[in-house]
Protein backbone atom coordinates (compact mmCIF):
# COMPACT_ATOMS: atom_id res chain seq x y z
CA UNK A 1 -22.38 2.59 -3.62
CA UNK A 2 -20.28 -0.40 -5.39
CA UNK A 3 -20.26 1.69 -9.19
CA UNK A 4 -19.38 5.05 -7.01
CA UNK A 5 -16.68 3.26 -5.32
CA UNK A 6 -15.56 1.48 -8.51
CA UNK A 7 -15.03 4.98 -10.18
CA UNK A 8 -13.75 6.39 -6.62
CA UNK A 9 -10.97 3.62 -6.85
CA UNK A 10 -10.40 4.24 -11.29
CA UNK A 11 -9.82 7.52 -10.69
CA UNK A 12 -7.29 6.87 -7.76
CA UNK A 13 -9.24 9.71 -5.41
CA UNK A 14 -7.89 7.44 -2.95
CA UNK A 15 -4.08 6.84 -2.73
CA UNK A 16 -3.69 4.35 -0.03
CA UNK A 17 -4.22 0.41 -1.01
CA UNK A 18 -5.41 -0.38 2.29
CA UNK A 19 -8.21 2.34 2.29
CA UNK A 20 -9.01 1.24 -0.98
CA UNK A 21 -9.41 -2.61 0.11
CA UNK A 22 -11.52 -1.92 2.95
CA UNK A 23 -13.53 0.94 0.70
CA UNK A 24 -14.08 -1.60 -1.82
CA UNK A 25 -15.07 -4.30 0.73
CA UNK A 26 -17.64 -2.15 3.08
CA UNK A 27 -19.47 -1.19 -0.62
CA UNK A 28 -19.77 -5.09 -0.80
CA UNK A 29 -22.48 -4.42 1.82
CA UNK A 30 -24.88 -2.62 -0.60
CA UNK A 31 -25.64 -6.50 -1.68
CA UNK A 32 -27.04 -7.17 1.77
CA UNK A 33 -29.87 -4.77 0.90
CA UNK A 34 -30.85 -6.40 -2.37
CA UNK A 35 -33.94 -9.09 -2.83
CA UNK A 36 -32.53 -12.44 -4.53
CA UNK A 37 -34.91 -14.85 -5.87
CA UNK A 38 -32.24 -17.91 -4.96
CA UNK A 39 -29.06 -17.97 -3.31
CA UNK A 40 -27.56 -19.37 -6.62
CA UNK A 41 -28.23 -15.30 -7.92
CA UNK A 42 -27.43 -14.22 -4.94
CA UNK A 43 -23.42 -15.68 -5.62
CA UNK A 44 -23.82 -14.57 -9.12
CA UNK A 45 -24.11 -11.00 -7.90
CA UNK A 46 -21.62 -11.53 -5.27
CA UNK A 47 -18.79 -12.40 -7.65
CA UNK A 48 -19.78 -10.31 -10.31
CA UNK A 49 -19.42 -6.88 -8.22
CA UNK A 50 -16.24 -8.21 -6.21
CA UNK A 51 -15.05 -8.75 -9.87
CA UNK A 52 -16.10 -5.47 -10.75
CA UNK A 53 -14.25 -3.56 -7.85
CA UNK A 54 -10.96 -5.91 -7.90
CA UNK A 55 -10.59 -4.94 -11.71
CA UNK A 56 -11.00 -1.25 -10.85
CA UNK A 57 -7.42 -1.36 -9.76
CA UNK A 58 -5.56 -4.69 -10.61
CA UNK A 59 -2.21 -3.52 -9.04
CA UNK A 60 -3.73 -3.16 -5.75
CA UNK A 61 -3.17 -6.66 -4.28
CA UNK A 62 -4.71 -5.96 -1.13
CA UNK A 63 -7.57 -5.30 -2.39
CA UNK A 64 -7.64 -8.40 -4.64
CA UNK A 65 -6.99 -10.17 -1.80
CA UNK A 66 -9.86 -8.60 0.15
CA UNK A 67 -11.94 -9.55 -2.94
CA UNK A 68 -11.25 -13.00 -3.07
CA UNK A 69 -11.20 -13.33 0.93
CA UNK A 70 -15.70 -12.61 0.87
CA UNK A 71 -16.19 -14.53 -2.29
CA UNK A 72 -14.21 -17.76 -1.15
CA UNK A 73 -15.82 -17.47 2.04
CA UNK A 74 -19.74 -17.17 0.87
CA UNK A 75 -19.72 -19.62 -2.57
CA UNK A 76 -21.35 -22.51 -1.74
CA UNK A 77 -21.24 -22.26 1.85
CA UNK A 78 -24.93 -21.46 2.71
CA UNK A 79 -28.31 -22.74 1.67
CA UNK A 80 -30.25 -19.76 1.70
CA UNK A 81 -30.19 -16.18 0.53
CA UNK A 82 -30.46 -15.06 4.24
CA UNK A 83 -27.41 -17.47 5.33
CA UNK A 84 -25.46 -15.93 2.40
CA UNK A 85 -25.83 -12.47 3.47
CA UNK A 86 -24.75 -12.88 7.10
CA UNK A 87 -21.39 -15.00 5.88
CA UNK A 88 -21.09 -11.44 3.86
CA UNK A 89 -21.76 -9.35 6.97
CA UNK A 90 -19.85 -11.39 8.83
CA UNK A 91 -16.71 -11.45 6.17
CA UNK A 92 -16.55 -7.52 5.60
CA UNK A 93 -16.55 -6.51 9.23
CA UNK A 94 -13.55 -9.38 9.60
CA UNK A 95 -11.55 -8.00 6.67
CA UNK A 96 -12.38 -4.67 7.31
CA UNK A 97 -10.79 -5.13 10.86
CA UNK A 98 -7.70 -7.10 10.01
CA UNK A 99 -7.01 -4.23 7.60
CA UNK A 100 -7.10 -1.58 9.88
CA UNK A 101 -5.45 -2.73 12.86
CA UNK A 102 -3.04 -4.65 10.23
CA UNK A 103 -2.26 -0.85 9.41
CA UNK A 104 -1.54 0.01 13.46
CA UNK A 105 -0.04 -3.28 14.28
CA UNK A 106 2.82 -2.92 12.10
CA UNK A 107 3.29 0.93 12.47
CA UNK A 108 3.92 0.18 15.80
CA UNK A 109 6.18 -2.99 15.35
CA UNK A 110 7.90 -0.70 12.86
CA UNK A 111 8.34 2.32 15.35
CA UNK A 112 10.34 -0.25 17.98
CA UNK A 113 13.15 -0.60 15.36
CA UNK A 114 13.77 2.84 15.42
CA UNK A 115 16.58 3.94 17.85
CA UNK A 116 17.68 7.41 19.08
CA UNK A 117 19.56 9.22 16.86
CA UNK A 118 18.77 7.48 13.47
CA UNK A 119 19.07 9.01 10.24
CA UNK A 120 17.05 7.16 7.34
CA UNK A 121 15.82 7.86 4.18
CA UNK A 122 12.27 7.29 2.85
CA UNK A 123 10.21 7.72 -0.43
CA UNK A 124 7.26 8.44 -1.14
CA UNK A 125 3.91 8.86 1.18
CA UNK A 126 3.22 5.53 3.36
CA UNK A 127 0.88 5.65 6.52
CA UNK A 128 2.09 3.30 8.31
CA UNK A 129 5.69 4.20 7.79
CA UNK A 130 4.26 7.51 9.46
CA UNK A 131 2.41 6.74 11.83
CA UNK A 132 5.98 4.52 12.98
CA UNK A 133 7.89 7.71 12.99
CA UNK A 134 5.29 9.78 15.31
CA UNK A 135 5.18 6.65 17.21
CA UNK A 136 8.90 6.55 17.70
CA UNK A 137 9.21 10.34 18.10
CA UNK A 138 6.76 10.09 21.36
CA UNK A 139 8.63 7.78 22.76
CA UNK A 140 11.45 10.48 22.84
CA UNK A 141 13.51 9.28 20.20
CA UNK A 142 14.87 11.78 17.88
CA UNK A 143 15.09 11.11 13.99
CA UNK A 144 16.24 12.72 11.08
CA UNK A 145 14.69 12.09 7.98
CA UNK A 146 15.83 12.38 4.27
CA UNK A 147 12.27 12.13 2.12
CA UNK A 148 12.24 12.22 -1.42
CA UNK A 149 10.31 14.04 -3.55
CA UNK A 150 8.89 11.51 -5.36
CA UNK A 151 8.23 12.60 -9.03
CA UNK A 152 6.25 12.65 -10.60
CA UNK A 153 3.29 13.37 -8.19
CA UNK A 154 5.23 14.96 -5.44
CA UNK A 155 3.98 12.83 -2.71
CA UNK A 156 7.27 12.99 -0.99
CA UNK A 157 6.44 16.84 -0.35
CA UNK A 158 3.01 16.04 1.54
CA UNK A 159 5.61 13.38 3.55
CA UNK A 160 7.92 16.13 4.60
CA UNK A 161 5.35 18.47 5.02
CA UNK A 162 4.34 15.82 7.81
CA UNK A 163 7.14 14.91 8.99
CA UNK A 164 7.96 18.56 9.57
CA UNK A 165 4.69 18.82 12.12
CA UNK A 166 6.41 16.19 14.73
CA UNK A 167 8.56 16.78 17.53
CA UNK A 168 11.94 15.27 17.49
CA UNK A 169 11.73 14.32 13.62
CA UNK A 170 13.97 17.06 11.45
CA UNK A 171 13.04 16.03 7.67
CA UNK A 172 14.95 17.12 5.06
CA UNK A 173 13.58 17.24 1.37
CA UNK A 174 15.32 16.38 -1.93
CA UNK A 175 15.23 15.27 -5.37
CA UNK A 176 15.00 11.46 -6.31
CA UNK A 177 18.09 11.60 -8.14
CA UNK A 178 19.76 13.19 -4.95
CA UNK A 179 19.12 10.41 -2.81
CA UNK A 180 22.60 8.49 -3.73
CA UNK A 181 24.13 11.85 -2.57
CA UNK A 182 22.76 11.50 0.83
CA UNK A 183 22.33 7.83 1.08
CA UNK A 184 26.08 7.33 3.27
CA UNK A 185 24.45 9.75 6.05
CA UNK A 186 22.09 7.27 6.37
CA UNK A 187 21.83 4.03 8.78
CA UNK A 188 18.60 2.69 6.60
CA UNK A 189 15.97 3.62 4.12
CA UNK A 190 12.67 2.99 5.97
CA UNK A 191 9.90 2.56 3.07
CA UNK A 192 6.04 1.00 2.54
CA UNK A 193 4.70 -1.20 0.22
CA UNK A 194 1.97 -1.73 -2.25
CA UNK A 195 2.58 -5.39 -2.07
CA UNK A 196 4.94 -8.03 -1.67
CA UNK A 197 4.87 -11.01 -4.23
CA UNK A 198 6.48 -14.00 -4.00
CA UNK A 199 10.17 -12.43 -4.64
CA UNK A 200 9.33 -9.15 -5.37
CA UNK A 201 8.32 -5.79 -3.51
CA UNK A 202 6.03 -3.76 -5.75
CA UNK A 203 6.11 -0.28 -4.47
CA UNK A 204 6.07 3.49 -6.03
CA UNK A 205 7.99 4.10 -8.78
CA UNK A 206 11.44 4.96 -7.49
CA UNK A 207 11.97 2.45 -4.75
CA UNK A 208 13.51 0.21 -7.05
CA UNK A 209 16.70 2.50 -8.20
CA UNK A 210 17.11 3.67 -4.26
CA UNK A 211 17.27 0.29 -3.03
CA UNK A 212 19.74 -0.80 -5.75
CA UNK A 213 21.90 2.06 -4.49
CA UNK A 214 21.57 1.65 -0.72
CA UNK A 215 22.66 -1.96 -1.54
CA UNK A 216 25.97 -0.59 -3.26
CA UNK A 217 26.59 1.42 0.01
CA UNK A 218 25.95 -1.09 2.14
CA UNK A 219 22.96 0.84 3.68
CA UNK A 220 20.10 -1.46 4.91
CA UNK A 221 16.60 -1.43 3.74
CA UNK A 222 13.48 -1.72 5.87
CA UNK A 223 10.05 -2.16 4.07
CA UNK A 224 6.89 -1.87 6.86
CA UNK A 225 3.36 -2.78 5.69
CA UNK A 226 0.45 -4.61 6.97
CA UNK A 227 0.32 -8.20 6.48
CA UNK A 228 -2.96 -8.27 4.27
CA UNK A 229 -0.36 -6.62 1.35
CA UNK A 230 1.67 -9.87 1.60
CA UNK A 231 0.66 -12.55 -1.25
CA UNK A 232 1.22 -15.90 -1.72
CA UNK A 233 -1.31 -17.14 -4.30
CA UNK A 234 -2.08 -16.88 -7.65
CA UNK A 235 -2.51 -12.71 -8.00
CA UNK A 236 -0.73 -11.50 -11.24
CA UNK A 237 0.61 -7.21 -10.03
CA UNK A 238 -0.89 -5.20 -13.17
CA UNK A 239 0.97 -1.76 -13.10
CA UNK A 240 -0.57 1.07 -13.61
CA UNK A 241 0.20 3.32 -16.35
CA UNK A 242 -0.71 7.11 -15.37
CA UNK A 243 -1.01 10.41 -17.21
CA UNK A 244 1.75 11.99 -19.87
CA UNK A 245 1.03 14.75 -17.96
CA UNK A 246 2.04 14.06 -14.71
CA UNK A 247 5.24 14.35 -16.19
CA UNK A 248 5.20 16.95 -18.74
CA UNK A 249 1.95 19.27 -18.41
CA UNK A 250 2.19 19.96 -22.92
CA UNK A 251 2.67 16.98 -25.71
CA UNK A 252 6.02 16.94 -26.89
CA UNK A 253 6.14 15.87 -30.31
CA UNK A 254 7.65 13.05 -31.36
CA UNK A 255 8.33 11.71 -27.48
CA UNK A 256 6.60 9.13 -26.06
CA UNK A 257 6.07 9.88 -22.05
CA UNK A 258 6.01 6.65 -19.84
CA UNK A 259 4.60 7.38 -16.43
CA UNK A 260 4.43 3.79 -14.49
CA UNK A 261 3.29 4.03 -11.23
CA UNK A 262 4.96 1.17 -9.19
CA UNK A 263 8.63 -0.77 -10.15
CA UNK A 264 9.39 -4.20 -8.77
CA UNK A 265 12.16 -4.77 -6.42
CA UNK A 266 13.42 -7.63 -5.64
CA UNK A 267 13.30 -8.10 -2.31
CA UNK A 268 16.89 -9.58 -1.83
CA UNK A 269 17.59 -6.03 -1.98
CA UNK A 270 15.09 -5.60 0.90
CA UNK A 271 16.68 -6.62 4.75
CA UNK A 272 14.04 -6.31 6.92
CA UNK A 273 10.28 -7.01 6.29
CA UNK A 274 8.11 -5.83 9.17
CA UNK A 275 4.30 -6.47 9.08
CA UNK A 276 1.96 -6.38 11.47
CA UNK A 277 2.18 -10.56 12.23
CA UNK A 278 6.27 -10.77 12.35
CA UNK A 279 9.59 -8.87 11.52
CA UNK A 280 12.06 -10.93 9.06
CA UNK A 281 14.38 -10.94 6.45
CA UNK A 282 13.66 -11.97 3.29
């Protein structure tokens, strides 16, 4: 389970860094069935596969996080093999939970700063962001929604395409490089996060350039995320460099294609942070 899920989380079959992190965690629980001679091999393994699995994707820092969260817990805190497996139990089903209703917590922090009426701009494809807007929309409030496209995978379609199934929510899909063209209709742009480090939101490609503009305009921006994506130790974001043909399906000779998946932001461009512990500005 821990080398499937390692090549699961390489070959990015699944998008979302907080299904990822609790993916990568719950396979932490094919040590539990293991014989250990000692608990000293026992840790060994322990940090060797939660090694393994955080390295799959360095940029996800919720998963790191997740990751360190088990192995800090279990090192040298028990005295037998048996002792070190429940700590292990005991640590996945607790991250595994504070993930997940993280996830719901915040959506539905996020979906109380919505107000009747609003017109916002988003990017990309976040859950949570989602799941604020169908939370909002119940609750009668009407929205309309400018989603990019968000080249080069197009995950800004599958957001529209979503967005376009819930009542009271009219979405409206564009190019990136449309979005300063629309960005004075708007009272915010509403987007997720991959993480937030010390001064800087790491988040799809894109988010950077839009935020920069909605400063110019004087448009507010709103990033909504679970807590767990928040980081204040030592984790070093790793981008991730996808494939030339994402962005141009043939070689072109003599070009060199760049296809980053996340920029930085810095989040004194960002006005509102809203997680699932506390809404603040940065």
């Amino acid at each position: 389970m821990i080398d499937e899920t390692i090549e699961e989380i390489r070959r990015m079959q699944t998008h979302s860094s907080s299904v990822v992190a609790v993916k990568a965690t719950v396979a932490l629980g094919e040590l539990l069935d293991r014989e250990y001679r000692n608990v000293e091999e026992y840790e060994r393994d322990l940090e060797r596969n939660a090694g393994a699995l955080r390295r799959a994707n360095p940029s996800h820092a919720s998963l790191h996080k997740a990751m360190r969260g088990v192995v800090d817990t279990v090192l040298g805190a028990a005295d037998t093999v048996r002792e070190a497996k429940s700590l292990t139990e005991a640590e996945i089903d607790r991250i595994t939970e504070e993930i997940e209703t993280g996830k719901r917590r915040a959506a539905d922090r996020a979906a109380d700063t919505f107000d009747d009426g609003e017109t916002f701009l988003t990017h990309d494809f976040s859950s949570t962001v989602l799941e604020a807007i169908e939370t909002a929309a119940a609750d009668g409030r009407h929205l309309t929604a400018y989603v990019t496209e968000a080249r080069p995978r197009y995950l800004g379609r599958k957001t529209a395409r979503t967005l376009a199934e819930i009542d009271r929510v009219e979405p409206h899909l564009l190019v990136d490089s449309a979005a300063g063209y629309v960005l004075d209709r708007c009272d915010r742009m509403v987007v997720g996060m991959d993480c937030i480090v010390g001064d800087t939101l790491y988040n799809r490609v894109g988010t950077f350039p839009l935020a920069a503009a909605a400063d110019v305009v004087d448009v507010p921006v709103t990033v909504v995320g679970s807590e767990s994506k928040v980081i204040t130790d030592d984790f070093v974001f790793e981008n991730e460099t996808r494939l030339p043909a994402e962005v141009a399906r043939e070689p072109i000779e003599g070009v060199t294609i760049e296809n980053p998946a996340y920029d930085a932001t810095p989040v004194s461009l960002v006005d509102h942070v809203v997680t699932d512990k506390e809404r603040y500005e940065p």
